[in-house]
PDB file of N, CA and C in Angstrom:
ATOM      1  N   UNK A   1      14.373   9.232 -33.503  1.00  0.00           N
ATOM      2  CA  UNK A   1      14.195   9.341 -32.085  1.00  0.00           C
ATOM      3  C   UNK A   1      12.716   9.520 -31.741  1.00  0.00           C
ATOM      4  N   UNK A   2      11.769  10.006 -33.029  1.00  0.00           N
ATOM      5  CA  UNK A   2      10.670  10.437 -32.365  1.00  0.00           C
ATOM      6  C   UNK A   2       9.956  11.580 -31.337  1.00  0.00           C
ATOM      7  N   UNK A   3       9.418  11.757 -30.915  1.00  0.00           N
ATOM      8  CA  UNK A   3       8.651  12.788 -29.900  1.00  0.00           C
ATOM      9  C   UNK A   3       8.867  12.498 -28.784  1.00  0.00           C
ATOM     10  N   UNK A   4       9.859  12.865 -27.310  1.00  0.00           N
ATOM     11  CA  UNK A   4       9.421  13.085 -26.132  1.00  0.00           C
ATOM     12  C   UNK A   4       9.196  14.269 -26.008  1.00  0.00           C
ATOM     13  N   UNK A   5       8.708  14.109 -24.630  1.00  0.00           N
ATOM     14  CA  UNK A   5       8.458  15.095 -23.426  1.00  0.00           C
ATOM     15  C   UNK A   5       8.614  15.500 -22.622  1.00  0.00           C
ATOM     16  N   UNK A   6       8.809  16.951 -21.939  1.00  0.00           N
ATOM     17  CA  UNK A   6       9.838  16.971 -20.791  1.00  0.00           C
ATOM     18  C   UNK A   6       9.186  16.402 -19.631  1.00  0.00           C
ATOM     19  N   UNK A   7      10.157  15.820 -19.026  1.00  0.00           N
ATOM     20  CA  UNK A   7       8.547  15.310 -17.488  1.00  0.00           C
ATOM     21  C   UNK A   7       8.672  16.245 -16.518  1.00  0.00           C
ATOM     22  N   UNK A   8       7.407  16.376 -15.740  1.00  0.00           N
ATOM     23  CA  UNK A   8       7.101  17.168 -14.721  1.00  0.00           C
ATOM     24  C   UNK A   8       7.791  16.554 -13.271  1.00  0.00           C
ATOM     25  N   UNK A   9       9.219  17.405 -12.710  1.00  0.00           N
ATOM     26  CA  UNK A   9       9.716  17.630 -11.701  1.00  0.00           C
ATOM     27  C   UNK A   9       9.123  17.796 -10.450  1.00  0.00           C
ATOM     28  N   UNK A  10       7.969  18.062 -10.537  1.00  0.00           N
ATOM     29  CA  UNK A  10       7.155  18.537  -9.283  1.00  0.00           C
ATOM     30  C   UNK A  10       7.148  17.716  -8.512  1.00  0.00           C
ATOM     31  N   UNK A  11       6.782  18.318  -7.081  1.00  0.00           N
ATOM     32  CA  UNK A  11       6.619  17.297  -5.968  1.00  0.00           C
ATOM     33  C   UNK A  11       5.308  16.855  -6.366  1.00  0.00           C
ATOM     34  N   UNK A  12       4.177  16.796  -7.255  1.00  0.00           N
ATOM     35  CA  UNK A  12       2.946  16.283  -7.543  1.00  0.00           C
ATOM     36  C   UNK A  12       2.988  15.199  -7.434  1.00  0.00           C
ATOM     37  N   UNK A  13       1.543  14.125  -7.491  1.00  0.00           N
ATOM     38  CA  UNK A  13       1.565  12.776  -7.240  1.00  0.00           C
ATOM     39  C   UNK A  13       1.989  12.611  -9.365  1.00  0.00           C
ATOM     40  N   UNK A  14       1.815  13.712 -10.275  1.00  0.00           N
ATOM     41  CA  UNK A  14       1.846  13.308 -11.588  1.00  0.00           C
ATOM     42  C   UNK A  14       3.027  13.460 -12.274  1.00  0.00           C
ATOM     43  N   UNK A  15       4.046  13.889 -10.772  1.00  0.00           N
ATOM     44  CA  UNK A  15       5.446  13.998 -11.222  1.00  0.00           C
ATOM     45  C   UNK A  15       6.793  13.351 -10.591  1.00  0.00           C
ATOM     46  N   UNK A  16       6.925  13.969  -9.802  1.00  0.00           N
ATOM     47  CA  UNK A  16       7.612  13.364  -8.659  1.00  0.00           C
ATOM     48  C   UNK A  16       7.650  12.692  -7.361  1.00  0.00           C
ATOM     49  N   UNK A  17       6.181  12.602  -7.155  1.00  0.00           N
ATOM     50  CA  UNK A  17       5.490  12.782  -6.045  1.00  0.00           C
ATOM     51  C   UNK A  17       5.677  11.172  -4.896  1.00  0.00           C
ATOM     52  N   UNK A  18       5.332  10.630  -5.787  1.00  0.00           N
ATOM     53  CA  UNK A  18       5.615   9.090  -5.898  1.00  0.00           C
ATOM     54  C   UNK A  18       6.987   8.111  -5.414  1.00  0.00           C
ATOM     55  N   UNK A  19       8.126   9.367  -6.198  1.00  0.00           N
ATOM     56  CA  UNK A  19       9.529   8.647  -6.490  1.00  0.00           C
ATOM     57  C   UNK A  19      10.237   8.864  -5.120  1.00  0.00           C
ATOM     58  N   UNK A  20      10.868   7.580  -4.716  1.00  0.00           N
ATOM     59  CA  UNK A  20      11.702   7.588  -3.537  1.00  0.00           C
ATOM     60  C   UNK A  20      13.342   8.455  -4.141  1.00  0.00           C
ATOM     61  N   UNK A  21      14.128   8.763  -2.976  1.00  0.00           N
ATOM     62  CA  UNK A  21      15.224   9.138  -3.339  1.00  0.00           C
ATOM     63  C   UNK A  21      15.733   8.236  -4.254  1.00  0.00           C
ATOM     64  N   UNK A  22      16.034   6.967  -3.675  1.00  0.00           N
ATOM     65  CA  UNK A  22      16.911   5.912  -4.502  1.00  0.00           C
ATOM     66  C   UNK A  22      16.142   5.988  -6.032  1.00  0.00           C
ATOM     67  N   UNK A  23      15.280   5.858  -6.537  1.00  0.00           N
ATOM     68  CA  UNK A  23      14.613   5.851  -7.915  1.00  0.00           C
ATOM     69  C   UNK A  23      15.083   6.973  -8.348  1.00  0.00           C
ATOM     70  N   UNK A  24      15.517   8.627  -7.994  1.00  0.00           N
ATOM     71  CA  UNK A  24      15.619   9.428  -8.401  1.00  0.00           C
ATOM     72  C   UNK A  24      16.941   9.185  -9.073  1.00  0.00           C
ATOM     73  N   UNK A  25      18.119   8.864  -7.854  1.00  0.00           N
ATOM     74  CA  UNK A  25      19.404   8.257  -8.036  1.00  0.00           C
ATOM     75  C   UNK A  25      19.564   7.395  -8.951  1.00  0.00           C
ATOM     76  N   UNK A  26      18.900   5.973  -8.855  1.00  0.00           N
ATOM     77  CA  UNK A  26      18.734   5.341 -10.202  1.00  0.00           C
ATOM     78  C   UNK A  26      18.310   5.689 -11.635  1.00  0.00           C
ATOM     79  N   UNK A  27      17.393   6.909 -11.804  1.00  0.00           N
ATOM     80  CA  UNK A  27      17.212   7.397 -12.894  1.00  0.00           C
ATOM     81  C   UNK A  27      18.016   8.034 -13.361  1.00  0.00           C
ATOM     82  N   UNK A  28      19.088   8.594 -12.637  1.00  0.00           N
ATOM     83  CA  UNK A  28      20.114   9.293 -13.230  1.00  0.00           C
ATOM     84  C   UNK A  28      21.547   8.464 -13.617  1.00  0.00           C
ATOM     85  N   UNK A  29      21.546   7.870 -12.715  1.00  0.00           N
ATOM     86  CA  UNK A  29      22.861   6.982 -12.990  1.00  0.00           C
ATOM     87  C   UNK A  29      22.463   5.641 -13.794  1.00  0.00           C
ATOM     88  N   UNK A  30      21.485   5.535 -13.931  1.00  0.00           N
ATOM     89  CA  UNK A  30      21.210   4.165 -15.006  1.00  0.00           C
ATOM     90  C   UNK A  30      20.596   4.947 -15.920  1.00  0.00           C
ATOM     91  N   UNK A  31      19.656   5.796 -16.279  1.00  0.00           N
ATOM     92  CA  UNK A  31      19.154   5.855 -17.220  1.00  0.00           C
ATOM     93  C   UNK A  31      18.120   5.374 -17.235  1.00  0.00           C
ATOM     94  N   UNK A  32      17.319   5.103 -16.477  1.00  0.00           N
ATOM     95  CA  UNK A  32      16.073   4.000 -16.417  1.00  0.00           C
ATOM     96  C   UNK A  32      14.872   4.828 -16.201  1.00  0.00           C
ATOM     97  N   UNK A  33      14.076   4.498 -16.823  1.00  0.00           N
ATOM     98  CA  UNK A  33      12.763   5.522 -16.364  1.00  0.00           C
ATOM     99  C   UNK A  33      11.977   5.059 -15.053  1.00  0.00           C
ATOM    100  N   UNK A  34      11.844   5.965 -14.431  1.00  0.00           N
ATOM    101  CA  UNK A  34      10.996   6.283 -13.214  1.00  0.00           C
ATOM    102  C   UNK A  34      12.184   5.399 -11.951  1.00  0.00           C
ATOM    103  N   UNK A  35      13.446   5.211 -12.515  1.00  0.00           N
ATOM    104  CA  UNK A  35      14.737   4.500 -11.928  1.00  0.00           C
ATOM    105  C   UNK A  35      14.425   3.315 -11.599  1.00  0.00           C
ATOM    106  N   UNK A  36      13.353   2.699 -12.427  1.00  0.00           N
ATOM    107  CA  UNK A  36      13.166   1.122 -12.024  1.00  0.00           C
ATOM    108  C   UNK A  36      13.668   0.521 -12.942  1.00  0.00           C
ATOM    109  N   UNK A  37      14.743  -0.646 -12.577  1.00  0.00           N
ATOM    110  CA  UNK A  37      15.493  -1.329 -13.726  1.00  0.00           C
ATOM    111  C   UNK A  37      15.028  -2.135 -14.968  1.00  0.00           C
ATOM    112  N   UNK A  38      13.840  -2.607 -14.399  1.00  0.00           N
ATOM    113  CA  UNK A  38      13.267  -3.290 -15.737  1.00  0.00           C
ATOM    114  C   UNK A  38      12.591  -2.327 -16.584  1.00  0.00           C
ATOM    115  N   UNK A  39      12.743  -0.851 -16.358  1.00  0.00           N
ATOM    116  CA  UNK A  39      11.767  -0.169 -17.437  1.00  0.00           C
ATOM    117  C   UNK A  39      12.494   0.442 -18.629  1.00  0.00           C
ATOM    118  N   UNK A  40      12.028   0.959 -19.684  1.00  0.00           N
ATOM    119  CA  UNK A  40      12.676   1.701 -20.633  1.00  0.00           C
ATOM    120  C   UNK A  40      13.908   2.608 -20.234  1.00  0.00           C
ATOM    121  N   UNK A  41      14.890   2.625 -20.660  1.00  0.00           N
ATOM    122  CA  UNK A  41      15.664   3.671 -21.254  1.00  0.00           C
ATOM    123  C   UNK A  41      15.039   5.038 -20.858  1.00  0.00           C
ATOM    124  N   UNK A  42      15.594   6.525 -20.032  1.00  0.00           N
ATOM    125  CA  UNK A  42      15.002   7.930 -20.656  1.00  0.00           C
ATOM    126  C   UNK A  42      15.658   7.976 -21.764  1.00  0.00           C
ATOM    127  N   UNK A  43      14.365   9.381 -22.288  1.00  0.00           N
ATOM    128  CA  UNK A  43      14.540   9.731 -23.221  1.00  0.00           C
ATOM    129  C   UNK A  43      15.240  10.826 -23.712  1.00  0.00           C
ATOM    130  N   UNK A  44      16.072  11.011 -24.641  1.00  0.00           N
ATOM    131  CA  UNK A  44      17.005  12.577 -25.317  1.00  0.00           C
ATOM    132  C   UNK A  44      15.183  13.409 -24.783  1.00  0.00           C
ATOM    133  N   UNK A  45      15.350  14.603 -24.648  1.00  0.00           N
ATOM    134  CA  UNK A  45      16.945  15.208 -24.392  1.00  0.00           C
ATOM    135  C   UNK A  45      17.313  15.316 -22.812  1.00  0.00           C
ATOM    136  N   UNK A  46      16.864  14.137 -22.487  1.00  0.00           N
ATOM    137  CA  UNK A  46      16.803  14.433 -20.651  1.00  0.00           C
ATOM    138  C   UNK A  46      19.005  13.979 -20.426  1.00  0.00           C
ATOM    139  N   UNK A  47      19.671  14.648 -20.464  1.00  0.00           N
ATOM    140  CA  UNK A  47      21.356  14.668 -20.531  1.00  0.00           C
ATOM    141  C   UNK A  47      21.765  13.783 -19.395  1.00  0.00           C
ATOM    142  N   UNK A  48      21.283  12.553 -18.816  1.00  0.00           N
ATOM    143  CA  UNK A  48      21.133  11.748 -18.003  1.00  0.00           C
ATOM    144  C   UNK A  48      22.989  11.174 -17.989  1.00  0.00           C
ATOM    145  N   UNK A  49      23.686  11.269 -19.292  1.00  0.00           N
ATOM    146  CA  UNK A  49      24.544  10.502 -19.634  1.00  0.00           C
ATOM    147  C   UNK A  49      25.801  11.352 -19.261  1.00  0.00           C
ATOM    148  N   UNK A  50      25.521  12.610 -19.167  1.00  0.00           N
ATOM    149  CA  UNK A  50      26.201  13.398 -18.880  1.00  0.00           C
ATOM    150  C   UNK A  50      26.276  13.739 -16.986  1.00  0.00           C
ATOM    151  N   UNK A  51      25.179  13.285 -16.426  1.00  0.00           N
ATOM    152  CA  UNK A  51      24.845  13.452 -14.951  1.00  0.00           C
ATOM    153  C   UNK A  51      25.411  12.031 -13.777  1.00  0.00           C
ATOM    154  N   UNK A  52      25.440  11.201 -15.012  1.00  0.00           N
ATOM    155  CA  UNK A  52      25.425   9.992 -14.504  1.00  0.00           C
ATOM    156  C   UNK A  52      26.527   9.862 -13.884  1.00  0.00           C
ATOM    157  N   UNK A  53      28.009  10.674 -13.705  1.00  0.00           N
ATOM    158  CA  UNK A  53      29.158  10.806 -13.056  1.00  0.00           C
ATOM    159  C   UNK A  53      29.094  11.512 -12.293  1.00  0.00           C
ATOM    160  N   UNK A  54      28.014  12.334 -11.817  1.00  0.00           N
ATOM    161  CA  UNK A  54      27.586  13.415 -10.217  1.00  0.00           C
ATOM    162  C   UNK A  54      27.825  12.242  -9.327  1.00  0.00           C
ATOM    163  N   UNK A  55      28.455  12.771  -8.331  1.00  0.00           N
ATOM    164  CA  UNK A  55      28.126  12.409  -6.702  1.00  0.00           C
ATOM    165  C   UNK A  55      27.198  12.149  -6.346  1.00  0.00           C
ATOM    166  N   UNK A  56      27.003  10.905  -6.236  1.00  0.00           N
ATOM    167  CA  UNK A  56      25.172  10.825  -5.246  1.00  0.00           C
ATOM    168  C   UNK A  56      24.412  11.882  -4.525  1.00  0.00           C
ATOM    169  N   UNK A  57      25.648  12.777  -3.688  1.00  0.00           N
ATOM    170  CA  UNK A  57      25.217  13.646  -3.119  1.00  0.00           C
ATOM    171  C   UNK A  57      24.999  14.093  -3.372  1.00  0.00           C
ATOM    172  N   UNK A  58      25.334  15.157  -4.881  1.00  0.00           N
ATOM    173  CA  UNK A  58      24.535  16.116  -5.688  1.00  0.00           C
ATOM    174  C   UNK A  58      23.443  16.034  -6.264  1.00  0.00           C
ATOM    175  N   UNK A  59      23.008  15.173  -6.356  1.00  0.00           N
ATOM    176  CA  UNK A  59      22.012  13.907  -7.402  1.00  0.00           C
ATOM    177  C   UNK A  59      20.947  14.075  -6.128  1.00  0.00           C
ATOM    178  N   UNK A  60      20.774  13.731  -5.054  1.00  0.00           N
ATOM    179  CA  UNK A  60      19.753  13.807  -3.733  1.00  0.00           C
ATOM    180  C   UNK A  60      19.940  15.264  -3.478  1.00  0.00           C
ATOM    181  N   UNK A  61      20.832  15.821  -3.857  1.00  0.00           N
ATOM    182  CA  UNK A  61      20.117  17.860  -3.153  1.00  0.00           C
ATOM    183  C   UNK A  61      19.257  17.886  -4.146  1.00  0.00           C
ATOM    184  N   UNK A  62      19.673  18.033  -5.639  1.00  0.00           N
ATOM    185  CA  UNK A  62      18.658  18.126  -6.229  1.00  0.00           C
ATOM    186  C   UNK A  62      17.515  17.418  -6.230  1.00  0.00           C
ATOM    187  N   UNK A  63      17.468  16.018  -5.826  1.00  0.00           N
ATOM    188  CA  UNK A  63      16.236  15.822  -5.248  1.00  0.00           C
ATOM    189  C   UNK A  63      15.707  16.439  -4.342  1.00  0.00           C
ATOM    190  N   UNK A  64      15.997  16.518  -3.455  1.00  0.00           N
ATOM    191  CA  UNK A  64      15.340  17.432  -2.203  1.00  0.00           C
ATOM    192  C   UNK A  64      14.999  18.668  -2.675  1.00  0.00           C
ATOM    193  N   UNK A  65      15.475  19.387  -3.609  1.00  0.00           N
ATOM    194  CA  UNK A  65      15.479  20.816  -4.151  1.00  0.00           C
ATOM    195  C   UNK A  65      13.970  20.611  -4.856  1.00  0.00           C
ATOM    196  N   UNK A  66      13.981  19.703  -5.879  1.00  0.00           N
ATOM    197  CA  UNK A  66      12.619  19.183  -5.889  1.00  0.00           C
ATOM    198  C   UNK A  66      11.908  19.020  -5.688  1.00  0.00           C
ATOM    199  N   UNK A  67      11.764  18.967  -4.678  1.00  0.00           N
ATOM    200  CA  UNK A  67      10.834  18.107  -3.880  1.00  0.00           C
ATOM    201  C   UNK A  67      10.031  19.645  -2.912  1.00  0.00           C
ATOM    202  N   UNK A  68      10.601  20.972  -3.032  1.00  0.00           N
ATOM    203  CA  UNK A  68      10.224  21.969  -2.201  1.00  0.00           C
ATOM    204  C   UNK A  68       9.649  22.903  -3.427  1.00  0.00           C
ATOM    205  N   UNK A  69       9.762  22.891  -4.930  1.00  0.00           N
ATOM    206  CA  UNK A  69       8.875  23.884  -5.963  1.00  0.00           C
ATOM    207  C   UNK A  69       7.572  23.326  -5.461  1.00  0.00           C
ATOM    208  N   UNK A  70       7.060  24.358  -5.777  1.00  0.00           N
ATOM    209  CA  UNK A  70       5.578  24.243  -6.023  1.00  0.00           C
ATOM    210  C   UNK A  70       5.153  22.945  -6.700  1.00  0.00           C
ATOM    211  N   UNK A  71       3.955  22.305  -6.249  1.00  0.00           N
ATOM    212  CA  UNK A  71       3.646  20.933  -7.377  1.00  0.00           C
ATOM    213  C   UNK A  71       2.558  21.383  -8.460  1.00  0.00           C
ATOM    214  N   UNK A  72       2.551  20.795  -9.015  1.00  0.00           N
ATOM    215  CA  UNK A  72       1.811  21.266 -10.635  1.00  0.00           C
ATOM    216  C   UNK A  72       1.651  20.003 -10.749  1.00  0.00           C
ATOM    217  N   UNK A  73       0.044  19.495 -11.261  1.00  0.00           N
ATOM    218  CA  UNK A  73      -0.553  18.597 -11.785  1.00  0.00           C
ATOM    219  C   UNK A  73      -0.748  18.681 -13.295  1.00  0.00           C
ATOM    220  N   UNK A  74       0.161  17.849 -13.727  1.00  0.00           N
ATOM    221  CA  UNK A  74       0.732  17.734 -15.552  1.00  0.00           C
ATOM    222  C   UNK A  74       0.993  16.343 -15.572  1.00  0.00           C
ATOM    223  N   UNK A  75      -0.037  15.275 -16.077  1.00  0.00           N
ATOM    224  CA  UNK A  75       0.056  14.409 -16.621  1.00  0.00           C
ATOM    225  C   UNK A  75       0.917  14.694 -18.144  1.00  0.00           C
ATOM    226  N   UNK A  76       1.731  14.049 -18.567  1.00  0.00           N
ATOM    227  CA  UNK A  76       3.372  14.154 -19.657  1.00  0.00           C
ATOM    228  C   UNK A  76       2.528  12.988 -20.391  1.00  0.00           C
ATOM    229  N   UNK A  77       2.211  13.425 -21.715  1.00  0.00           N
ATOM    230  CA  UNK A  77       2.102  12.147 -22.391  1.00  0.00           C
ATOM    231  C   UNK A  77       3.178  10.575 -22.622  1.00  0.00           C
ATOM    232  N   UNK A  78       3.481   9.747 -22.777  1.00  0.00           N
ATOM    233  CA  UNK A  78       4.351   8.997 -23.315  1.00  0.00           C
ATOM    234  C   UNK A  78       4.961   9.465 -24.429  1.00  0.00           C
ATOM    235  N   UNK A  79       6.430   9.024 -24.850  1.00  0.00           N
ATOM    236  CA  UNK A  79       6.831   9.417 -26.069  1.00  0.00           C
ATOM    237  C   UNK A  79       6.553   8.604 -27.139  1.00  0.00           C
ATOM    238  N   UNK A  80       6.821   9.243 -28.511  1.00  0.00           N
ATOM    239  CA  UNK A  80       6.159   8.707 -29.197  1.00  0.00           C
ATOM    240  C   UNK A  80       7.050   8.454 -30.775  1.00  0.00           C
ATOM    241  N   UNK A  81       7.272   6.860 -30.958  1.00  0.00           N
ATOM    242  CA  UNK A  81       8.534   6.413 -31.833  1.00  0.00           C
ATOM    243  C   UNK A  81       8.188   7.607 -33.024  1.00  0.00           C
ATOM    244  N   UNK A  82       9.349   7.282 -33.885  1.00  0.00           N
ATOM    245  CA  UNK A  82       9.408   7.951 -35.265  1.00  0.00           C
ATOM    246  C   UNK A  82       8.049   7.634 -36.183  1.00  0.00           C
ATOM    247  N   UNK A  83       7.444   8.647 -36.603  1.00  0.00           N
ATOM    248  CA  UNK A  83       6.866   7.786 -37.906  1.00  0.00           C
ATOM    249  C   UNK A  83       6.975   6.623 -38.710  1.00  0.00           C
ATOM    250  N   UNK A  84       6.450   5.660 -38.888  1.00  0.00           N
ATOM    251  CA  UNK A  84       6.837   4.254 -39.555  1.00  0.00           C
ATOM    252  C   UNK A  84       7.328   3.904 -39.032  1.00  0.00           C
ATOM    253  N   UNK A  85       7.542   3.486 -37.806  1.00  0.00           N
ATOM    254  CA  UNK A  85       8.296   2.464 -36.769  1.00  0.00           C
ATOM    255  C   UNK A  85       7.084   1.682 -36.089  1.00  0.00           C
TER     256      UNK A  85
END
């Protein structure tokens, strides 16, 4: 699986800051990073697979819930394959 990272939730422009509701929604119910369809897969251990049967509606509070912490500027490195891959 290699090395991820947890990503930064924040309302920051280096976290959340950016993401429309629908991308949030799409990241959870597809699995897609940053919920845009042509991008990678998230990564373990983000339990996406397990969320992906929430109610939309629960899926957007917690966005919105989000969207009101404090923002924190934390650039998240990329993850990073297994050794020898």
């Amino acid at each position: 699986m290699g090395t991820s990272f947890a990503a930064n939730l924040s309302p920051h422009e280096t976290g959340l800051g950016a993401w429309s509701e629908e991308n949030f929604v799409n990241a959870i119910k597809k699995g897609k990073h940053q919920g845009i369809d042509n991008e990678r897969q998230i990564m373990p251990p983000m339990p996406w697979q397990e969320m992906n049967v929430w109610p939309d509606e629960d899926i957007k509070a917690i966005f919105a819930y989000l969207k009101t912490i404090p923002s924190i500027n934390n650039v998240v490195p990329a993850n990073m394959p297994p050794a020898g891959v």
